[in-house]
Protein backbone atom coordinates (compact mmCIF):
# COMPACT_ATOMS: atom_id res chain seq x y z
CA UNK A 1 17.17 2.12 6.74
CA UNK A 2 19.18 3.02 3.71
CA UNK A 3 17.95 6.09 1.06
CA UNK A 4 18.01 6.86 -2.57
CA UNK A 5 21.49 5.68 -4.47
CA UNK A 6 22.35 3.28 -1.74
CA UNK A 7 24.39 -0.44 -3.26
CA UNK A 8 22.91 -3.38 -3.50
CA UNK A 9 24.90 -5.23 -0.72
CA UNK A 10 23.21 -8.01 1.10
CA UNK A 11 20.48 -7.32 4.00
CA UNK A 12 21.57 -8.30 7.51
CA UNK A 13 19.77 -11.17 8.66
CA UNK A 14 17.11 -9.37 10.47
CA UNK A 15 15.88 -7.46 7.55
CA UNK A 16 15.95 -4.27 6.42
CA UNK A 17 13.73 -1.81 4.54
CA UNK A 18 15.43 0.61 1.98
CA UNK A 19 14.22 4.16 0.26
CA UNK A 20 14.57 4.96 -3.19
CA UNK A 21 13.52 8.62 -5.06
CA UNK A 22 12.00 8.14 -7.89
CA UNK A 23 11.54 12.04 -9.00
CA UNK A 24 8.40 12.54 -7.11
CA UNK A 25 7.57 8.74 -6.21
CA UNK A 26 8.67 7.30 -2.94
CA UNK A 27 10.09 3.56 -3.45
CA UNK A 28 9.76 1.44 -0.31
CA UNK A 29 11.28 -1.92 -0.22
CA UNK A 30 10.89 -5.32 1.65
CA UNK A 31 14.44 -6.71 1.90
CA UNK A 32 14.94 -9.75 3.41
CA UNK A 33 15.19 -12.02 0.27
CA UNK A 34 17.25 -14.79 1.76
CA UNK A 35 13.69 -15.55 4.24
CA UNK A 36 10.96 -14.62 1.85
CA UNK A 37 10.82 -11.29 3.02
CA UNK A 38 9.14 -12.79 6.24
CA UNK A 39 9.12 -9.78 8.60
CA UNK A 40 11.11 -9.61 11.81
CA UNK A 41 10.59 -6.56 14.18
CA UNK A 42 13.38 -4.33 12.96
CA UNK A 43 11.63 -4.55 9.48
CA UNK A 44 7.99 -3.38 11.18
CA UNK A 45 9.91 -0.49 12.60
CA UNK A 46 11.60 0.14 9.39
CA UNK A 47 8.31 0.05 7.85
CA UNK A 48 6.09 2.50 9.66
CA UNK A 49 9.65 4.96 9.72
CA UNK A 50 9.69 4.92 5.85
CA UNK A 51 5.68 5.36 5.56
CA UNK A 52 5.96 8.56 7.83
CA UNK A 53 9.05 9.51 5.92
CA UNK A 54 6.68 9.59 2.97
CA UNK A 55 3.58 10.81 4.48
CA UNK A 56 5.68 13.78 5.67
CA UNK A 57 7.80 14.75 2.61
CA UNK A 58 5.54 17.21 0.20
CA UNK A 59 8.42 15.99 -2.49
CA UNK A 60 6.44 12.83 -2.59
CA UNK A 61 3.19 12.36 -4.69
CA UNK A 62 2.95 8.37 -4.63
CA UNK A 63 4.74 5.55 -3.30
CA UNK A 64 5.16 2.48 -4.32
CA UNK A 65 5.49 -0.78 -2.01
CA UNK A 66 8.17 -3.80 -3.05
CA UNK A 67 10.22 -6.59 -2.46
CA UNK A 68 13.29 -7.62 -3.20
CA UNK A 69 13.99 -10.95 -4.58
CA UNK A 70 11.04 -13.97 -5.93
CA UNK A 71 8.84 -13.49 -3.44
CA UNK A 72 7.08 -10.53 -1.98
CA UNK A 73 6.43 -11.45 1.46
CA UNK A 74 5.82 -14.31 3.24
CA UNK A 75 4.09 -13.26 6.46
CA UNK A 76 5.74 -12.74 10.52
CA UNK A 77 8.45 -14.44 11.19
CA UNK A 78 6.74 -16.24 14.21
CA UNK A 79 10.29 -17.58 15.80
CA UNK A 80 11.18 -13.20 16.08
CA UNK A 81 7.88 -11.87 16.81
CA UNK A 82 5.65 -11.61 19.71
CA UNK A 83 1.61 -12.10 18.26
CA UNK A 84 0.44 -10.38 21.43
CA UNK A 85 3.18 -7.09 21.34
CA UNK A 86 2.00 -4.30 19.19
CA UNK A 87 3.69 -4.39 16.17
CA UNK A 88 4.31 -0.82 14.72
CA UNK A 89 5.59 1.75 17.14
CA UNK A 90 3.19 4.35 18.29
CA UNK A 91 3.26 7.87 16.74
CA UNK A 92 4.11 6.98 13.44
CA UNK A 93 2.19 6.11 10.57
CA UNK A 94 0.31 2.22 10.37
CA UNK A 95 1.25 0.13 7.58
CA UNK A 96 -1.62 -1.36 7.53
CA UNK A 97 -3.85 1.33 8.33
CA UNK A 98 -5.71 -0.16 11.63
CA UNK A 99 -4.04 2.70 13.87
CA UNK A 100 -3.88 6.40 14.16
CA UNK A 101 -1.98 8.05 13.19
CA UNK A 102 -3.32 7.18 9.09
CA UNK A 103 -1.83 7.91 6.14
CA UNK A 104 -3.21 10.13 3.83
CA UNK A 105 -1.45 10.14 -0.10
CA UNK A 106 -1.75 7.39 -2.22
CA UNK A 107 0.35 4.05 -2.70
CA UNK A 108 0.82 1.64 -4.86
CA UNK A 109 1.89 -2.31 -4.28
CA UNK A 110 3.72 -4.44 -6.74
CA UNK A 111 3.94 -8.50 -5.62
CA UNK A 112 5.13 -11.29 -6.44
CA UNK A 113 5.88 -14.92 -5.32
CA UNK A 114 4.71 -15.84 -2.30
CA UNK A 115 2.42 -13.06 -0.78
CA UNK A 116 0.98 -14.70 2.45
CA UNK A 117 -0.54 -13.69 5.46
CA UNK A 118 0.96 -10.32 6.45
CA UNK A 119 1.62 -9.98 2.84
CA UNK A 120 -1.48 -9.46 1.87
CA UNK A 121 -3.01 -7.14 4.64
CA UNK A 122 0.10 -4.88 3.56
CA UNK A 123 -0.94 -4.73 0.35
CA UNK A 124 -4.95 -4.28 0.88
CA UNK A 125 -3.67 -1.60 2.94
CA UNK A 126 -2.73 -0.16 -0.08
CA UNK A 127 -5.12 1.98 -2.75
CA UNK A 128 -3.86 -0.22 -5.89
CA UNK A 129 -2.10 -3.71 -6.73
CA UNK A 130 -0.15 -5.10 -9.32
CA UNK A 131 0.59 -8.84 -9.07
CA UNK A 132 2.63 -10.82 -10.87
CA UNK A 133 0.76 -13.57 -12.52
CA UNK A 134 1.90 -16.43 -10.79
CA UNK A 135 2.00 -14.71 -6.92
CA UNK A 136 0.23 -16.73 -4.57
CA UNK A 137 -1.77 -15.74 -1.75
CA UNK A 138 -2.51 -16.93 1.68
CA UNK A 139 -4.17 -16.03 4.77
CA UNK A 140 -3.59 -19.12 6.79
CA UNK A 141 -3.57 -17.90 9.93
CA UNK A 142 -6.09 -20.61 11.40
CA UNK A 143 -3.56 -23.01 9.93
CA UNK A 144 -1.16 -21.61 12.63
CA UNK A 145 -3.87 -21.44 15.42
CA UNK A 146 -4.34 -17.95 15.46
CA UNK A 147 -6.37 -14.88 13.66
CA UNK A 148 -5.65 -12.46 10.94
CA UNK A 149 -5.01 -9.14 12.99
CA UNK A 150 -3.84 -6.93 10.73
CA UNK A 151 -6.61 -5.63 8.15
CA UNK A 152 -7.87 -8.80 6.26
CA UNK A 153 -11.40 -9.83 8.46
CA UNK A 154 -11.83 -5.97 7.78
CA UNK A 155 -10.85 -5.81 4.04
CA UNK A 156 -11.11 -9.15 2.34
CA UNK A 157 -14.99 -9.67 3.30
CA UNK A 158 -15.14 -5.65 2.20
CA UNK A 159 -13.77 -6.34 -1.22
CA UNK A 160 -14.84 -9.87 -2.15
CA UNK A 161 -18.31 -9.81 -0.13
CA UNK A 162 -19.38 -12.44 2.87
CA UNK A 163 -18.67 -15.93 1.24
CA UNK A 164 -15.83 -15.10 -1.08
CA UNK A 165 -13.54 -13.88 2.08
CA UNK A 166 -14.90 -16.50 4.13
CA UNK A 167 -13.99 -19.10 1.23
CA UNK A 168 -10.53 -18.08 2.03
CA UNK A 169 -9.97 -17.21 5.86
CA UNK A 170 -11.79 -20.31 7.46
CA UNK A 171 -9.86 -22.58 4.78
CA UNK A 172 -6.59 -21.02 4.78
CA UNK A 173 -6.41 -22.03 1.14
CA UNK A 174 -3.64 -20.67 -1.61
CA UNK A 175 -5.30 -18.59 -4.23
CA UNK A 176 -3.69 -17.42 -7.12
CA UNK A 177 -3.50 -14.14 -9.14
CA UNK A 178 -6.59 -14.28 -11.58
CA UNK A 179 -8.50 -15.22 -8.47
CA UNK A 180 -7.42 -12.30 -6.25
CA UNK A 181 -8.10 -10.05 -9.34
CA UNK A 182 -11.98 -11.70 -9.63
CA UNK A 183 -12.37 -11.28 -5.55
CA UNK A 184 -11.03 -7.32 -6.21
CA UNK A 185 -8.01 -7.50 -4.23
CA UNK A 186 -5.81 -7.24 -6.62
CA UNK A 187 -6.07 -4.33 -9.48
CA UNK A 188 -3.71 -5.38 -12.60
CA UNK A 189 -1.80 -8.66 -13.47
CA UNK A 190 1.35 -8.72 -15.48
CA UNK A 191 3.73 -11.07 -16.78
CA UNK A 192 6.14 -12.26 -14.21
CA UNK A 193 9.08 -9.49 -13.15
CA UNK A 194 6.91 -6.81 -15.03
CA UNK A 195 5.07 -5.72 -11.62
CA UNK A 196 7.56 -3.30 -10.73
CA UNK A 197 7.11 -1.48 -13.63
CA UNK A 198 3.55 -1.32 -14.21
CA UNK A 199 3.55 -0.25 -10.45
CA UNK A 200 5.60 2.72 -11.50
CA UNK A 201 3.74 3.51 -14.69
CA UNK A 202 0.48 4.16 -12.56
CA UNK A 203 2.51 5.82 -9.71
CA UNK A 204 3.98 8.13 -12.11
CA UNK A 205 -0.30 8.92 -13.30
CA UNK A 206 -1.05 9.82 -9.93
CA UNK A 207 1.85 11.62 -9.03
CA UNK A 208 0.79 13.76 -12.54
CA UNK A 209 -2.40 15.24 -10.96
CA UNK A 210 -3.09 17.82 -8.75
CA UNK A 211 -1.58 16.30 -5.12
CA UNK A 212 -4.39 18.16 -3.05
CA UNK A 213 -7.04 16.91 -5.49
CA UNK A 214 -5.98 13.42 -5.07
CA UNK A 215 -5.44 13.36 -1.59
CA UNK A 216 -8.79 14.94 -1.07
CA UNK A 217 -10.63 12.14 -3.45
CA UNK A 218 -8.94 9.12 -1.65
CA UNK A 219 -9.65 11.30 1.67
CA UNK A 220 -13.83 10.93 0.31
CA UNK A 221 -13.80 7.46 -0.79
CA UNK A 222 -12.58 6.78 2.63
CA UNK A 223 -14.75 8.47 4.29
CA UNK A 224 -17.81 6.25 2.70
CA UNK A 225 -16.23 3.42 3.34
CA UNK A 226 -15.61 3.86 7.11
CA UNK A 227 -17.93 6.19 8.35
CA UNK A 228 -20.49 5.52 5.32
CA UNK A 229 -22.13 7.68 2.56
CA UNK A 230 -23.99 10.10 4.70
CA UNK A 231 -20.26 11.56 6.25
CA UNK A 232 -19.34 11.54 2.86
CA UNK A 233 -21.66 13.50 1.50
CA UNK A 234 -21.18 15.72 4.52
CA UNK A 235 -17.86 16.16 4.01
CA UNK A 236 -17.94 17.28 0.07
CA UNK A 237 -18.55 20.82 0.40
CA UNK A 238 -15.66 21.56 2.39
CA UNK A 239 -13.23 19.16 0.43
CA UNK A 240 -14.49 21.29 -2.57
CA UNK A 241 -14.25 24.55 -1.15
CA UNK A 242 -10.50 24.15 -0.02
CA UNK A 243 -9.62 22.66 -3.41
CA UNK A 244 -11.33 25.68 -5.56
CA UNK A 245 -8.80 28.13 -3.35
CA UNK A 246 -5.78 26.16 -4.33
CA UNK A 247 -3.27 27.49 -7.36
CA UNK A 248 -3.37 23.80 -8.44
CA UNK A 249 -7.15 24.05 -9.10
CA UNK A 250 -6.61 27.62 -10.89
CA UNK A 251 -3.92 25.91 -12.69
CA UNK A 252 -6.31 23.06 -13.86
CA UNK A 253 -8.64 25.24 -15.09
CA UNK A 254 -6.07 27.06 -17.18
CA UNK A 255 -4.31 24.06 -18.13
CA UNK A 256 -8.19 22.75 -19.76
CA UNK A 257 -8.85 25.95 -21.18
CA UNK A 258 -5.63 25.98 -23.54
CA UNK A 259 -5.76 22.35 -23.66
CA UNK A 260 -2.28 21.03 -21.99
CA UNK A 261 -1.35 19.19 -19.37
CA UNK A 262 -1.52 21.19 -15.99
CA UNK A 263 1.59 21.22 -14.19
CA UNK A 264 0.66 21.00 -10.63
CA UNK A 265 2.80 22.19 -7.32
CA UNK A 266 0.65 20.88 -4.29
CA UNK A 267 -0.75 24.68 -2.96
């Protein structure tokens, strides 16, 4: 795995994923352009090292998931990896969120191209995504014999309702952008090779507020959505009472009384 300031020499053939800073954003990229950023076991490793990485780092606010080249990912490569092995190493954070341990900040995913399969549990896996406008989606496992295992019986009927993800996993059918944004799997559409950038522009938002604040509100709307609205609402008081301690909440309230932007350092 390569970090910030690193050249843009070619991957080896089994992949690679590579860090980049971004001030307080966390760029994580899928590189592995010459096979459509299909994903080989080296790469799942990579993965779940550079999501710890970022999960770890308090220099981090946001991150922000990518590919290299036309396409951002075009599932398993099924001639490299076993279906039945486990495919992200224990102890460190899950991709696709199935697994303890979980992450808890935010991320962001910006695709494009071909985005099938494994391609898109990544990216539900992910709190917001950008998507070029002519990316086109798949999850065709039952084309292959097999099952979606990593997120998408979970999320797609979550997002879309019943019918809408069942339109789509029993078929196997392509989809394209406007129809992943009506089916709410997909957040904002830009013009092709703009994805990246409106990726960063809301990464950059987020990594603006108050980091507690916002790892406590995704940490609530999670909560509602796994373990339903009554945990939730259990839960509130003591989200709220550790944020009101924090300097970032005194700071908010100072920042609102002489009308500025707070400036916010995570305590």
């Amino acid at each position: 795995m390569k970090t910030a300031g690193t050249s843009n020499d070619q991957a080896p053939p089994e992949g690679r994923i590579t860090l980049h800073d971004h001030g307080h954003i966390l760029l994580i990229q899928i590189d592995r352009e010459r096979k459509r950023n299909s994903f080989t076991p080296t790469m799942l490793g990579q993965l779940a090292d550079a999501y710890t990485i970022y999960e770890a780092s308090p220099d981090y606010r946001c991150a922000v998931l990518h590919s290299a080249g036309d396409h951002f990912c075009s599932g398993l490569d099924l001639a490299e990896v076993e279906l039945d092995a486990q495919l992200f190493p224990d102890g460190l954070i899950d991709p696709v969120g199935l697994h303890p341990p979980l992450r808890r900040k935010p991320m962001i995913a910006a695709v494009q191209g071909v985005c099938f399969t494994l391609g898109i549990e990544l990216m539900l896996a992910t709190d917001i995504v950008v998507a070029a406008e002519s990316t086109r989606f798949s999850q065709l496992e039952v084309k292959r014999g097999t099952i979606a295992f990593c997120g998408a019986t979970l999320r797609m009927p979550e997002r879309a309702g019943w019918g809408n993800a069942m339109r789509y996993l029993l078929t196997g059918d392509e989809f394209d952008a406007k129809e992943a944004l009506r089916l709410g799997f997909v957040q904002d559409i830009t013009a092709d090779g703009n994805q990246l950038q409106r990726a960063l522009e809301l990464a950059e938002r987020v990594a603006h507020q108050a980091p507690l604040a916002v790892t406590a509100m995704r940490q609530s709307a999670q909560t509602a959505v796994i373990h339903g609205v009554d945990a939730c609402v259990r839960e509130l008081p003591s989200l709220l009472s550790r944020l009101t301690d924090s300097e970032d909440f005194k700071e908010g309230v100072r920042s609102f009384v002489e009308h500025r932007k707070g400036q916010f350092v995570g305590r």
